[in-house]
PDB file of N, CA and C in Angstrom:
ATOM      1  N   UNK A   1     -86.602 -25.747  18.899  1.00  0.00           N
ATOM      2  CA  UNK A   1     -85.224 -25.508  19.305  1.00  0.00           C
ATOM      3  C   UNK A   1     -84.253 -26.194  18.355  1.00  0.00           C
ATOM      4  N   UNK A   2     -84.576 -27.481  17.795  1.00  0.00           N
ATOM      5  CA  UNK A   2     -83.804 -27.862  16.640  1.00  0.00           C
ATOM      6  C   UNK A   2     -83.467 -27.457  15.660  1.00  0.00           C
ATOM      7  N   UNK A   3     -84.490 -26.694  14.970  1.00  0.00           N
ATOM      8  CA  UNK A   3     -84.184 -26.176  13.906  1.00  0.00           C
ATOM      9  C   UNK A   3     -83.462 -24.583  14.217  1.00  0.00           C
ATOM     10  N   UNK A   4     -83.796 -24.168  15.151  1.00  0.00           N
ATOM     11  CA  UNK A   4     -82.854 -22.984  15.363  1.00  0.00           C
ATOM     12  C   UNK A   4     -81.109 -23.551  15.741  1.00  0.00           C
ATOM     13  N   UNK A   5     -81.080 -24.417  16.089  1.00  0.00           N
ATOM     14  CA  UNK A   5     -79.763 -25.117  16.501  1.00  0.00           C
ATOM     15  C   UNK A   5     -79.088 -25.546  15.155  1.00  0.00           C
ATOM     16  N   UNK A   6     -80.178 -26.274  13.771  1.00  0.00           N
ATOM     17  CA  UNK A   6     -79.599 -26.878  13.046  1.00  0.00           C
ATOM     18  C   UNK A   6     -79.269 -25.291  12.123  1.00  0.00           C
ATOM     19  N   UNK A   7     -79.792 -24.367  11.899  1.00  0.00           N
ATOM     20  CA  UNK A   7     -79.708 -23.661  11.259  1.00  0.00           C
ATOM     21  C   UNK A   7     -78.267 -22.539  11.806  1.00  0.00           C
ATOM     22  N   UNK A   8     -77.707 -22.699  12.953  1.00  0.00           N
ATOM     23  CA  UNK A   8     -77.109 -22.139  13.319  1.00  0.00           C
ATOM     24  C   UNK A   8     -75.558 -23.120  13.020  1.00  0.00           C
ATOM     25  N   UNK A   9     -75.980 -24.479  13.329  1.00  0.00           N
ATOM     26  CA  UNK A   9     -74.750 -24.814  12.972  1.00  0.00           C
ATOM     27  C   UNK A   9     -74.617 -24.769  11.485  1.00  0.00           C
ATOM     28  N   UNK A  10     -75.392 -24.744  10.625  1.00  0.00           N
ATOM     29  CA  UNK A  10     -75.003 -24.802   9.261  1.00  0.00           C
ATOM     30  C   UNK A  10     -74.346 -23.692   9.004  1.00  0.00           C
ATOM     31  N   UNK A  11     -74.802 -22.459   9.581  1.00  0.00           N
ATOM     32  CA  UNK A  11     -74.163 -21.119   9.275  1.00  0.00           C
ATOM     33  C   UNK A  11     -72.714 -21.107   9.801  1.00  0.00           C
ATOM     34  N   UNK A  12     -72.493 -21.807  10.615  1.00  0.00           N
ATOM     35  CA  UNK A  12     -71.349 -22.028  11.206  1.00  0.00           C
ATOM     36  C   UNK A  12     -69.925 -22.692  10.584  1.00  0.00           C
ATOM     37  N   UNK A  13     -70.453 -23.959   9.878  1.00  0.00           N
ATOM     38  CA  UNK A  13     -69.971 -24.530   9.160  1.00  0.00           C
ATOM     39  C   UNK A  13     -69.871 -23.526   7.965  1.00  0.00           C
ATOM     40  N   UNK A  14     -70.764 -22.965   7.144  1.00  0.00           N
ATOM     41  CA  UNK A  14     -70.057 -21.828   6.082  1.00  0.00           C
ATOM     42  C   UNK A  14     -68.890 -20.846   6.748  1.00  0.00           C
ATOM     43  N   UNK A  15     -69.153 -20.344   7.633  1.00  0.00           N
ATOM     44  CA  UNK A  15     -68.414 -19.677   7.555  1.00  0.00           C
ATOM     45  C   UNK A  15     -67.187 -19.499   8.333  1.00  0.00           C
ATOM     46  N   UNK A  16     -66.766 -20.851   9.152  1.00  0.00           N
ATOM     47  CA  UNK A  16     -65.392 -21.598   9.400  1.00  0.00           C
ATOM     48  C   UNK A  16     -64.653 -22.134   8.237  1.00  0.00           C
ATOM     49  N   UNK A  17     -65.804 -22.744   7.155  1.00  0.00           N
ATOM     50  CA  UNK A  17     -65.051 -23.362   6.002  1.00  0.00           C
ATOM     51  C   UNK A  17     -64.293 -22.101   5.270  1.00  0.00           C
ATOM     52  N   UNK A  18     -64.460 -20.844   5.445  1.00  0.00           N
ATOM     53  CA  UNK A  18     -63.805 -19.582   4.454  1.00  0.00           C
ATOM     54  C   UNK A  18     -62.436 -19.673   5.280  1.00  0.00           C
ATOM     55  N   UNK A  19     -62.896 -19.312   6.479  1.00  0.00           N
ATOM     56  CA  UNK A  19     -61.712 -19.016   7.593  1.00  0.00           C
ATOM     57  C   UNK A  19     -60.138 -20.272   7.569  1.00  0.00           C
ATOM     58  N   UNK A  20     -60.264 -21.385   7.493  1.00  0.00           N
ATOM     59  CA  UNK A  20     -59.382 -22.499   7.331  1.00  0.00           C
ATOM     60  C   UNK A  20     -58.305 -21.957   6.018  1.00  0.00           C
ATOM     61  N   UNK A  21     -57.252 -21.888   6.682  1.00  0.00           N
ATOM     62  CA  UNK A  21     -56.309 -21.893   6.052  1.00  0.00           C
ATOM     63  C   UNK A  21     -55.268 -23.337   5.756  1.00  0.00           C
ATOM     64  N   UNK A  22     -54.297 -22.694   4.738  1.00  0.00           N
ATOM     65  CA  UNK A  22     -53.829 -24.176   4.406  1.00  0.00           C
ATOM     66  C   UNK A  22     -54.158 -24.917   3.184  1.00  0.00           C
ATOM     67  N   UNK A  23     -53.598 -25.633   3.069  1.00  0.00           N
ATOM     68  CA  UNK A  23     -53.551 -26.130   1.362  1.00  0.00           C
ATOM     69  C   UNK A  23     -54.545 -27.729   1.202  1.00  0.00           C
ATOM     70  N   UNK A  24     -55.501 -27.527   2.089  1.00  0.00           N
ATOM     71  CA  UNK A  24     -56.540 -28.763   2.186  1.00  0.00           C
ATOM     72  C   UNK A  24     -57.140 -28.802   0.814  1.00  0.00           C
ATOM     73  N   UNK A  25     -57.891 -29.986   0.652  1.00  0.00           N
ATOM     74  CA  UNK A  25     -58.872 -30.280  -0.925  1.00  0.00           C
ATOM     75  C   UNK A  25     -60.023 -29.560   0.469  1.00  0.00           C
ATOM     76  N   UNK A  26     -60.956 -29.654  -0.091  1.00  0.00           N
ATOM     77  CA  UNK A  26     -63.007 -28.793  -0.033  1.00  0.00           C
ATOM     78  C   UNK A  26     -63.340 -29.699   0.881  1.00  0.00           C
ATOM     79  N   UNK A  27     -62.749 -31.042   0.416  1.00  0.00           N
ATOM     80  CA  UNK A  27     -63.460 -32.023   1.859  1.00  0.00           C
ATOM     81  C   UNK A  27     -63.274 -31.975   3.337  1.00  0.00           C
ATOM     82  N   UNK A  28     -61.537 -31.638   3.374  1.00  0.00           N
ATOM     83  CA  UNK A  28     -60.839 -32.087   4.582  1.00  0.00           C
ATOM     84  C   UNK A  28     -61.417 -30.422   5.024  1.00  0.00           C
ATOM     85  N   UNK A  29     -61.559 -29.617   4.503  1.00  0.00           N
ATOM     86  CA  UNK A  29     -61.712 -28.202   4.961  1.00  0.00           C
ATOM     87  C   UNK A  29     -63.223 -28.307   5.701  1.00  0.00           C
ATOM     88  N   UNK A  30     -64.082 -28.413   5.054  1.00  0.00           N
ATOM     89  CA  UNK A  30     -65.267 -28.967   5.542  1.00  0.00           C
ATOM     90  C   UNK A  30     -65.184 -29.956   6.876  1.00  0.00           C
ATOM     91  N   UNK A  31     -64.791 -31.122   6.470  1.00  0.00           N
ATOM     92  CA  UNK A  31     -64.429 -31.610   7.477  1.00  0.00           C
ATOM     93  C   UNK A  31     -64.162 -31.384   8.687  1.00  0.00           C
ATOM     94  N   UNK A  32     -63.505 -29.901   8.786  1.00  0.00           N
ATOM     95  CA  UNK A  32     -62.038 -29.534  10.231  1.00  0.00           C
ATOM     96  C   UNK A  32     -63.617 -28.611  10.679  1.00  0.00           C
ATOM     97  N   UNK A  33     -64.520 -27.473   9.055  1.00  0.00           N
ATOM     98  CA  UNK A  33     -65.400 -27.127   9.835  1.00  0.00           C
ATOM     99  C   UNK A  33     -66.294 -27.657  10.731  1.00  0.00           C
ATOM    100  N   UNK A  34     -66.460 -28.981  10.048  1.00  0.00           N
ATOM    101  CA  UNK A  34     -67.945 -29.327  11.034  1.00  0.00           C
ATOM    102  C   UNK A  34     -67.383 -29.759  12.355  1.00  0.00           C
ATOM    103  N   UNK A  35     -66.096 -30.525  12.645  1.00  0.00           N
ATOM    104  CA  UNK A  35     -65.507 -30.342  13.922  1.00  0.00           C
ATOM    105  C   UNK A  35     -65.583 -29.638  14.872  1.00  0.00           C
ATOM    106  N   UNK A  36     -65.391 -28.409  14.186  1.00  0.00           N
ATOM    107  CA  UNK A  36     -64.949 -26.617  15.020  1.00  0.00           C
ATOM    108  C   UNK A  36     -66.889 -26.713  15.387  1.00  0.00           C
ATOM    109  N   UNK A  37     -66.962 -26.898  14.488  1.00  0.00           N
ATOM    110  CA  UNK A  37     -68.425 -26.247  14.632  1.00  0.00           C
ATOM    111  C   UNK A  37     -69.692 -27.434  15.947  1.00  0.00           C
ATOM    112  N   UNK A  38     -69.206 -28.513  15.427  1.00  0.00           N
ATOM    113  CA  UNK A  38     -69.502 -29.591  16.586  1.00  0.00           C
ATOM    114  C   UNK A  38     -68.777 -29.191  18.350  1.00  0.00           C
ATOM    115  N   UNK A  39     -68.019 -28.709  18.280  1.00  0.00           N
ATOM    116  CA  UNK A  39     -67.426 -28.764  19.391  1.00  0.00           C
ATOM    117  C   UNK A  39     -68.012 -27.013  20.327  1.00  0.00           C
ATOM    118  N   UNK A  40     -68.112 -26.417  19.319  1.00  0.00           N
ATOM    119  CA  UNK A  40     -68.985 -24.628  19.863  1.00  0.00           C
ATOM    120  C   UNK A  40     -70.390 -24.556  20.009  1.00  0.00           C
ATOM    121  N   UNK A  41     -70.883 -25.451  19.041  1.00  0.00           N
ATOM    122  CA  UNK A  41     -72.393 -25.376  19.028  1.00  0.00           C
ATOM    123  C   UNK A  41     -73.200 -26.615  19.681  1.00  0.00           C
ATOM    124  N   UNK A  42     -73.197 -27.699  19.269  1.00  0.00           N
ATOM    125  CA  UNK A  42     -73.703 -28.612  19.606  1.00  0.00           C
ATOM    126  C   UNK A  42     -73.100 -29.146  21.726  1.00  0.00           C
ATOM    127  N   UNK A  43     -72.094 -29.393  21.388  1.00  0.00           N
ATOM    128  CA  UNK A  43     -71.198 -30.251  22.674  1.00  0.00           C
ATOM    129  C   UNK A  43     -71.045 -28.721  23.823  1.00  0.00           C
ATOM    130  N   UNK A  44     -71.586 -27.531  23.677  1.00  0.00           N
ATOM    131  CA  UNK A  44     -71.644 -26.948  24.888  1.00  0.00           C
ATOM    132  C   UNK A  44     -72.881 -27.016  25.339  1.00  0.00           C
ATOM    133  N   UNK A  45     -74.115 -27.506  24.557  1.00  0.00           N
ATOM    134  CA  UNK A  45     -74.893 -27.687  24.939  1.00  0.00           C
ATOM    135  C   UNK A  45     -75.387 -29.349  25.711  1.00  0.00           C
ATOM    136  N   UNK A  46     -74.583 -29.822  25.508  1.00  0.00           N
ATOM    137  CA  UNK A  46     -74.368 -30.914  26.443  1.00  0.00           C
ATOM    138  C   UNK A  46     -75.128 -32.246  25.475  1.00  0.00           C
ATOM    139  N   UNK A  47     -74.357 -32.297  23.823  1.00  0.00           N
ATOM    140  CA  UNK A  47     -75.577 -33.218  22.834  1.00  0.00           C
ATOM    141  C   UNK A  47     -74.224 -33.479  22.455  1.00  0.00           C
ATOM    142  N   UNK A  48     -74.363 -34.739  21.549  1.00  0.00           N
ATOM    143  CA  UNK A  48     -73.795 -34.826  20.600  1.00  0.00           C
ATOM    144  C   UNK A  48     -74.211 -35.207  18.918  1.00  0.00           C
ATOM    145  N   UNK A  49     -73.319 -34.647  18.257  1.00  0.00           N
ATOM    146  CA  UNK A  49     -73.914 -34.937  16.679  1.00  0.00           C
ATOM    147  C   UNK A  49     -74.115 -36.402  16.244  1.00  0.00           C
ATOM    148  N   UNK A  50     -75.566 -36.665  15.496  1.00  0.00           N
ATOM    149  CA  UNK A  50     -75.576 -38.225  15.117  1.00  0.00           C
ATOM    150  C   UNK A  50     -75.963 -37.695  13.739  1.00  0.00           C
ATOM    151  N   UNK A  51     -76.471 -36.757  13.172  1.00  0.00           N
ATOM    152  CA  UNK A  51     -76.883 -36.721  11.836  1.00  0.00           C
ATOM    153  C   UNK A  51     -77.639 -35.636  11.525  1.00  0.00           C
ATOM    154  N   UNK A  52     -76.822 -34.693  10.536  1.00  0.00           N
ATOM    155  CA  UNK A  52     -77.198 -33.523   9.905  1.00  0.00           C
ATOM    156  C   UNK A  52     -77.335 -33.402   8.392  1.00  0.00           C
ATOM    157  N   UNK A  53     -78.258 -32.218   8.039  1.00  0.00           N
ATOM    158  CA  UNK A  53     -77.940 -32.133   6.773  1.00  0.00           C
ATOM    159  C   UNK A  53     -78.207 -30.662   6.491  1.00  0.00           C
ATOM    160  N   UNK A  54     -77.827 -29.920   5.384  1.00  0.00           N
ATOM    161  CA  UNK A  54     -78.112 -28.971   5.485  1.00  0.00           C
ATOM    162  C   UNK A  54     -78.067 -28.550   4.027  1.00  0.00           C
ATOM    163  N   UNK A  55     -79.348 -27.571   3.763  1.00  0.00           N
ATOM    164  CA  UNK A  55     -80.221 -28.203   2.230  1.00  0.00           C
ATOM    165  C   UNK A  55     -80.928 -26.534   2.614  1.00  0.00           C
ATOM    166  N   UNK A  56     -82.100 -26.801   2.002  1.00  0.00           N
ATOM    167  CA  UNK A  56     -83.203 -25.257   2.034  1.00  0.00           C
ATOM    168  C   UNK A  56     -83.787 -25.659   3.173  1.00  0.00           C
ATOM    169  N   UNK A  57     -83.926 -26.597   3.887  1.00  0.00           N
ATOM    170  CA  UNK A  57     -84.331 -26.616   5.262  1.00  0.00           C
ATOM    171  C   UNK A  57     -83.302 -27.452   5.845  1.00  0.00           C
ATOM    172  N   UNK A  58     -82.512 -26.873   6.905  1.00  0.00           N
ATOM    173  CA  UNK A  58     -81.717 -27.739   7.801  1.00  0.00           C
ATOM    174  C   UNK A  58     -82.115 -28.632   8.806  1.00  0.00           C
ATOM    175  N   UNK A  59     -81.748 -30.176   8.355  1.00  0.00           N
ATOM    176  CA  UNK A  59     -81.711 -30.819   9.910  1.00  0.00           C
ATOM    177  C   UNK A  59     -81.207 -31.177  10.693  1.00  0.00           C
ATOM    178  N   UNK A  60     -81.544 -31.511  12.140  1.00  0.00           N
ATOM    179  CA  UNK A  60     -80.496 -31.956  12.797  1.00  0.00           C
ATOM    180  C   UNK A  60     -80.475 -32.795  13.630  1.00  0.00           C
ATOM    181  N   UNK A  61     -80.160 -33.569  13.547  1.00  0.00           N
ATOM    182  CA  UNK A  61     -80.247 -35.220  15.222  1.00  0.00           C
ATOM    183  C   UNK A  61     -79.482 -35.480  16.014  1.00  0.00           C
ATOM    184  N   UNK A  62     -79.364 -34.934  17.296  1.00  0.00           N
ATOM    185  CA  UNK A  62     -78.534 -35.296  18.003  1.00  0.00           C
ATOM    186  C   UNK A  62     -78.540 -36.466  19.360  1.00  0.00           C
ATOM    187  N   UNK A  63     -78.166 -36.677  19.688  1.00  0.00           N
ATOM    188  CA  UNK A  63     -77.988 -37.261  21.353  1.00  0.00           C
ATOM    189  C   UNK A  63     -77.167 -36.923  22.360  1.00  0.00           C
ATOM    190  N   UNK A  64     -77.429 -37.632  23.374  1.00  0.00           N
ATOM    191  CA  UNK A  64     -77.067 -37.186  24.428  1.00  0.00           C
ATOM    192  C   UNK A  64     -75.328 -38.306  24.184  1.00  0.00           C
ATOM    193  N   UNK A  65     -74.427 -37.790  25.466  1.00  0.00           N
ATOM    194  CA  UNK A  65     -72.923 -37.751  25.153  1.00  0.00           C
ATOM    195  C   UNK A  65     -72.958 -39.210  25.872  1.00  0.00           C
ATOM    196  N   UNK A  66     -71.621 -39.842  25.245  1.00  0.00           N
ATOM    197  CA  UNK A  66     -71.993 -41.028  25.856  1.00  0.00           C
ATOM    198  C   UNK A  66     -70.633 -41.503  26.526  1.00  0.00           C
ATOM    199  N   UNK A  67     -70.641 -41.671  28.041  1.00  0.00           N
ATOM    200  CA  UNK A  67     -69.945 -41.428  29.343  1.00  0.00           C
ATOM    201  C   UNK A  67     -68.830 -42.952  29.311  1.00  0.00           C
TER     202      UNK A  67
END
């Protein structure tokens, strides 16, 4: 289930980073994606992000939300 999760948010993150408009540098754009993308993918599933990467195999570590 992780790797279908990590592979989904990576796709996610590409292709929010096109969508961002606005006169950001590559970082802050990235940035706003993995947000968008933390908050649709990961946090409806009731996790939160501790550490991703995303390469020719994506990973992903999450935990649980902390109250």
């Amino acid at each position: 289930m992780k790797e279908s999760m990590a592979k989904r948010f990576c796709q996610c993150i590409k292709k929010v980073r096109r969508t961002i408009k606005g006169n950001y540098k590559k970082q802050q754009k990235e940035s706003r994606a993995i947000a968008i993308c933390v908050k649709s993918v990961i946090q409806t599933r009731g996790k939160t992000l501790k550490k991703f990467s995303c390469g020719k195999s994506p990973k992903l570590t999450t935990q649980r939300p902390k109250y």
